[in-house]
N, C-alpha and C. Protein backbone atom coordinates (compact mmCIF):
# COMPACT_ATOMS: atom_id res chain seq x y z
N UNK A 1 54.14 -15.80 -40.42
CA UNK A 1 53.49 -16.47 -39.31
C UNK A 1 52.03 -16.02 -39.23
N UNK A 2 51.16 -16.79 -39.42
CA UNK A 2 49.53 -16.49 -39.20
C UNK A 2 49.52 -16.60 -37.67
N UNK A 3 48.63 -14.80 -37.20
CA UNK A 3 48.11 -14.67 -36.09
C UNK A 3 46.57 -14.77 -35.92
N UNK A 4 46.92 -15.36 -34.40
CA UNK A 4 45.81 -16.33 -33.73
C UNK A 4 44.96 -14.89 -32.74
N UNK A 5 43.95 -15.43 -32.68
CA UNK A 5 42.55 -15.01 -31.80
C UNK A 5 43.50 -14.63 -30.54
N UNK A 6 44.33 -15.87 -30.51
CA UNK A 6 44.82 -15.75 -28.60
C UNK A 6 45.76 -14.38 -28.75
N UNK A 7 46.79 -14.96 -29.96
CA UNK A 7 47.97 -13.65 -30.09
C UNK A 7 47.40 -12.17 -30.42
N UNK A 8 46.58 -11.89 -30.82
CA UNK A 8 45.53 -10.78 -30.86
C UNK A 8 45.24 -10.40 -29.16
N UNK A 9 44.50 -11.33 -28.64
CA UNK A 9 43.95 -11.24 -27.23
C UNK A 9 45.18 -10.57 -26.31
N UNK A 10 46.33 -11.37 -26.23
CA UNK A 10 47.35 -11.13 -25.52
C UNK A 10 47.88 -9.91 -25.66
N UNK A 11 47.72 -9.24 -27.35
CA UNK A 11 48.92 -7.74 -27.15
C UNK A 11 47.70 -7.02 -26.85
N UNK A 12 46.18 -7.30 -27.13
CA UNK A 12 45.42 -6.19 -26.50
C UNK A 12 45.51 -6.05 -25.15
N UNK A 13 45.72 -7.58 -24.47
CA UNK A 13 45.45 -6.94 -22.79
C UNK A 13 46.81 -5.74 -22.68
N UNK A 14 47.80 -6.54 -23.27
CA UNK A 14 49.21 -5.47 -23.12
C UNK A 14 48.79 -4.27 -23.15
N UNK A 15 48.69 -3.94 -24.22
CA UNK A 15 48.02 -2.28 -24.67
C UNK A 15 47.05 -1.53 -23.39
N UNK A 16 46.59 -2.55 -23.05
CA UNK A 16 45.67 -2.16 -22.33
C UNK A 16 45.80 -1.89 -20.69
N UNK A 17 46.91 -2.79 -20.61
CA UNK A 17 47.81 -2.58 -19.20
C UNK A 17 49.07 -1.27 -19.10
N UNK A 18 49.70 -1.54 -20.81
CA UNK A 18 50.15 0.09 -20.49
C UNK A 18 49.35 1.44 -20.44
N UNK A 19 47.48 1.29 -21.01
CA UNK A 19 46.98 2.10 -20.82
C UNK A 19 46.64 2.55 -19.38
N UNK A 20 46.57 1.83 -18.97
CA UNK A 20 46.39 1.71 -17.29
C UNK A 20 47.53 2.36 -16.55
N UNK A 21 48.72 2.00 -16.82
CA UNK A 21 49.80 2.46 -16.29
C UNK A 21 49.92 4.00 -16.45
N UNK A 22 49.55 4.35 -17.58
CA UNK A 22 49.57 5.90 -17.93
C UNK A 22 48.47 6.67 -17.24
N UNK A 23 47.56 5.95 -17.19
CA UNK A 23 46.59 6.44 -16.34
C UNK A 23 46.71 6.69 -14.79
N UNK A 24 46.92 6.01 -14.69
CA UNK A 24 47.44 5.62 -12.74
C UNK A 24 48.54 6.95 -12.95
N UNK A 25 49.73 6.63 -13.58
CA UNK A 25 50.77 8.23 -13.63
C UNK A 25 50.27 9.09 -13.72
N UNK A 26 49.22 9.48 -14.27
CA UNK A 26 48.71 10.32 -14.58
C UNK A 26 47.96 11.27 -13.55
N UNK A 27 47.23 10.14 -12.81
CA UNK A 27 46.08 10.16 -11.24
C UNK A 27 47.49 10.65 -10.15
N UNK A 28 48.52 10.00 -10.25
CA UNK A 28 49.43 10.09 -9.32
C UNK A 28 50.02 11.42 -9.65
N UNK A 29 49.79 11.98 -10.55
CA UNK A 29 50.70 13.26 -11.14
C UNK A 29 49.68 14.00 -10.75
N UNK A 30 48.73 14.04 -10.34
CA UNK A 30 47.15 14.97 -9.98
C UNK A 30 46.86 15.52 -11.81
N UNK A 31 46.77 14.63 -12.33
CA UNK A 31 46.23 15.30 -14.16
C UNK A 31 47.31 15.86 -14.20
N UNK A 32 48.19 16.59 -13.79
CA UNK A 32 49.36 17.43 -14.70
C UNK A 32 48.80 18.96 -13.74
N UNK A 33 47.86 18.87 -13.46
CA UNK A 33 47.50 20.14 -12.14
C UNK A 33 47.95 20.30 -10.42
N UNK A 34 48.62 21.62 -10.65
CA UNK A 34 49.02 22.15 -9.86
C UNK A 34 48.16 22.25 -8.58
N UNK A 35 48.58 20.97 -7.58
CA UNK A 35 47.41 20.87 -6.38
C UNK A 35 46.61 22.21 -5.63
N UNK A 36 47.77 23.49 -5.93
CA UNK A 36 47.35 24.90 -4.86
C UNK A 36 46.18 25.22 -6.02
N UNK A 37 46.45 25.33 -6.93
CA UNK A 37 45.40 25.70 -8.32
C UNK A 37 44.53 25.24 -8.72
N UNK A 38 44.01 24.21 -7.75
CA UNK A 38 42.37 23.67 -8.45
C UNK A 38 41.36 24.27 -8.06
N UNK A 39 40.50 23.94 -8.98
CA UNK A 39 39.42 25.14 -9.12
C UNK A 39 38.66 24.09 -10.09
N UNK A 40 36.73 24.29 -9.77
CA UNK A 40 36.06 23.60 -10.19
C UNK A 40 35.84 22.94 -11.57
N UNK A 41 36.67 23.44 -12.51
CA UNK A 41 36.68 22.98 -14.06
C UNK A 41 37.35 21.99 -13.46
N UNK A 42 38.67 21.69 -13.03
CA UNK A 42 39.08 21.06 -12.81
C UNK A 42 39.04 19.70 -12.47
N UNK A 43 37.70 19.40 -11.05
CA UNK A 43 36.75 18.51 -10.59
C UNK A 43 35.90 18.37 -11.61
N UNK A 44 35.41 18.93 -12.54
CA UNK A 44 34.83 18.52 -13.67
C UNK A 44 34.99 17.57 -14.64
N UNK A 45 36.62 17.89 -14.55
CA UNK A 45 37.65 17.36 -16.07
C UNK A 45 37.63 16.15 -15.63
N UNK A 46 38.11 16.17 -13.78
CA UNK A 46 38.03 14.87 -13.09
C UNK A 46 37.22 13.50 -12.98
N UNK A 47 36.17 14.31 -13.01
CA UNK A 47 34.60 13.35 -12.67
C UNK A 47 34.28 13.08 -14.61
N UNK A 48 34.99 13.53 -15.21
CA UNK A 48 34.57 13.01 -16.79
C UNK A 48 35.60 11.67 -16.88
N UNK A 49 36.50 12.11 -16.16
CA UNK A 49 37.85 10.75 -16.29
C UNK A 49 36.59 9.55 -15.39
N UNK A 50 35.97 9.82 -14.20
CA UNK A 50 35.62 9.13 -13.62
C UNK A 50 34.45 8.58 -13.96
N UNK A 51 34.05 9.09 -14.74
CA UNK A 51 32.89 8.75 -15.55
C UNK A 51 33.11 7.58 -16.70
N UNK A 52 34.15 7.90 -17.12
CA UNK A 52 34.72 6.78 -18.14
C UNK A 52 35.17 5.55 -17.66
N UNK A 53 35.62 5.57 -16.42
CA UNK A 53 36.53 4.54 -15.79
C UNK A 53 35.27 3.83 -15.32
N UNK A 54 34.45 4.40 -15.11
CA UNK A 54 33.02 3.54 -14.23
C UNK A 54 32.36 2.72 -15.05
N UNK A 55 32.28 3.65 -16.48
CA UNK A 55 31.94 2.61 -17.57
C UNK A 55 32.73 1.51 -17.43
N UNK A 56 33.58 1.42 -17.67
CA UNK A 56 34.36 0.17 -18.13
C UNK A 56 34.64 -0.61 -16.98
N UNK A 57 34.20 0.21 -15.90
CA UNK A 57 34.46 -1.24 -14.67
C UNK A 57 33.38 -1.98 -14.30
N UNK A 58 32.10 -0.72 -15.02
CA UNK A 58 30.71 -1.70 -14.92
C UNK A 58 30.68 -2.46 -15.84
N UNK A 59 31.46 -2.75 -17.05
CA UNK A 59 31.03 -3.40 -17.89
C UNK A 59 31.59 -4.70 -17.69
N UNK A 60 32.78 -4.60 -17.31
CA UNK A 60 34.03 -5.62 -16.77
C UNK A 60 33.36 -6.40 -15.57
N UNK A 61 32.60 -5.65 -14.78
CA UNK A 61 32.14 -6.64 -12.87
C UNK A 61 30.69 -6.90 -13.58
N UNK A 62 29.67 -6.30 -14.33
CA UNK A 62 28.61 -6.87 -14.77
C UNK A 62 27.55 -5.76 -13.55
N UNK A 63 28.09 -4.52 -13.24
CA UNK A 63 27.32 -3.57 -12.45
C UNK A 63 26.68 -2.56 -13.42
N UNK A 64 25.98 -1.70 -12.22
CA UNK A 64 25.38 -0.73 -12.69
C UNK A 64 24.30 -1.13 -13.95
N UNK A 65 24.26 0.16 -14.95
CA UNK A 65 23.34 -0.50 -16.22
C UNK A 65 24.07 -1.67 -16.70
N UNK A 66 25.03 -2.82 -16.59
CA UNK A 66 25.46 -3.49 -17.11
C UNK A 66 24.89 -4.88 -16.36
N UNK A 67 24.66 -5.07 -15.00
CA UNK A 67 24.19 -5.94 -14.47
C UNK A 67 22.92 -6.66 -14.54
N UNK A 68 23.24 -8.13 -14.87
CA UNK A 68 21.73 -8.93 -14.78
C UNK A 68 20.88 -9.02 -13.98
């Protein structure tokens, strides 16, 4: 069976929705850190996750350096 542009398109969003899902578990799990035990590396590790996620939501809404 020859795959199409669309069938390509479709398992990436997939992939991309279970990436999300792992992520969100992940946020919901506090990173895998022990809430009494945070300590500023920590908020660091955090704000690098948040740093990444901003990319890609500016790139996705057309904000930040991404906006016309």
């Amino acid at each position: 069976m020859k795959k199409t542009a669309q069938d390509s398109f479709i398992k990436t969003l997939a992939e991309i929705n279970d990436r999300l899902d792992e992520l969100k578990a992940y946020a919901d799990d506090h990173m895998g850190i022990d809430p009494d035990s945070i300590n500023w590396g920590h908020v660091g590790f955090a704000q690098d996750f948040l740093a990444a996620l901003t990319e890609l939501t500016d790139r996705a809404y057309n904000r930040g350096e991404y906006a016309e």
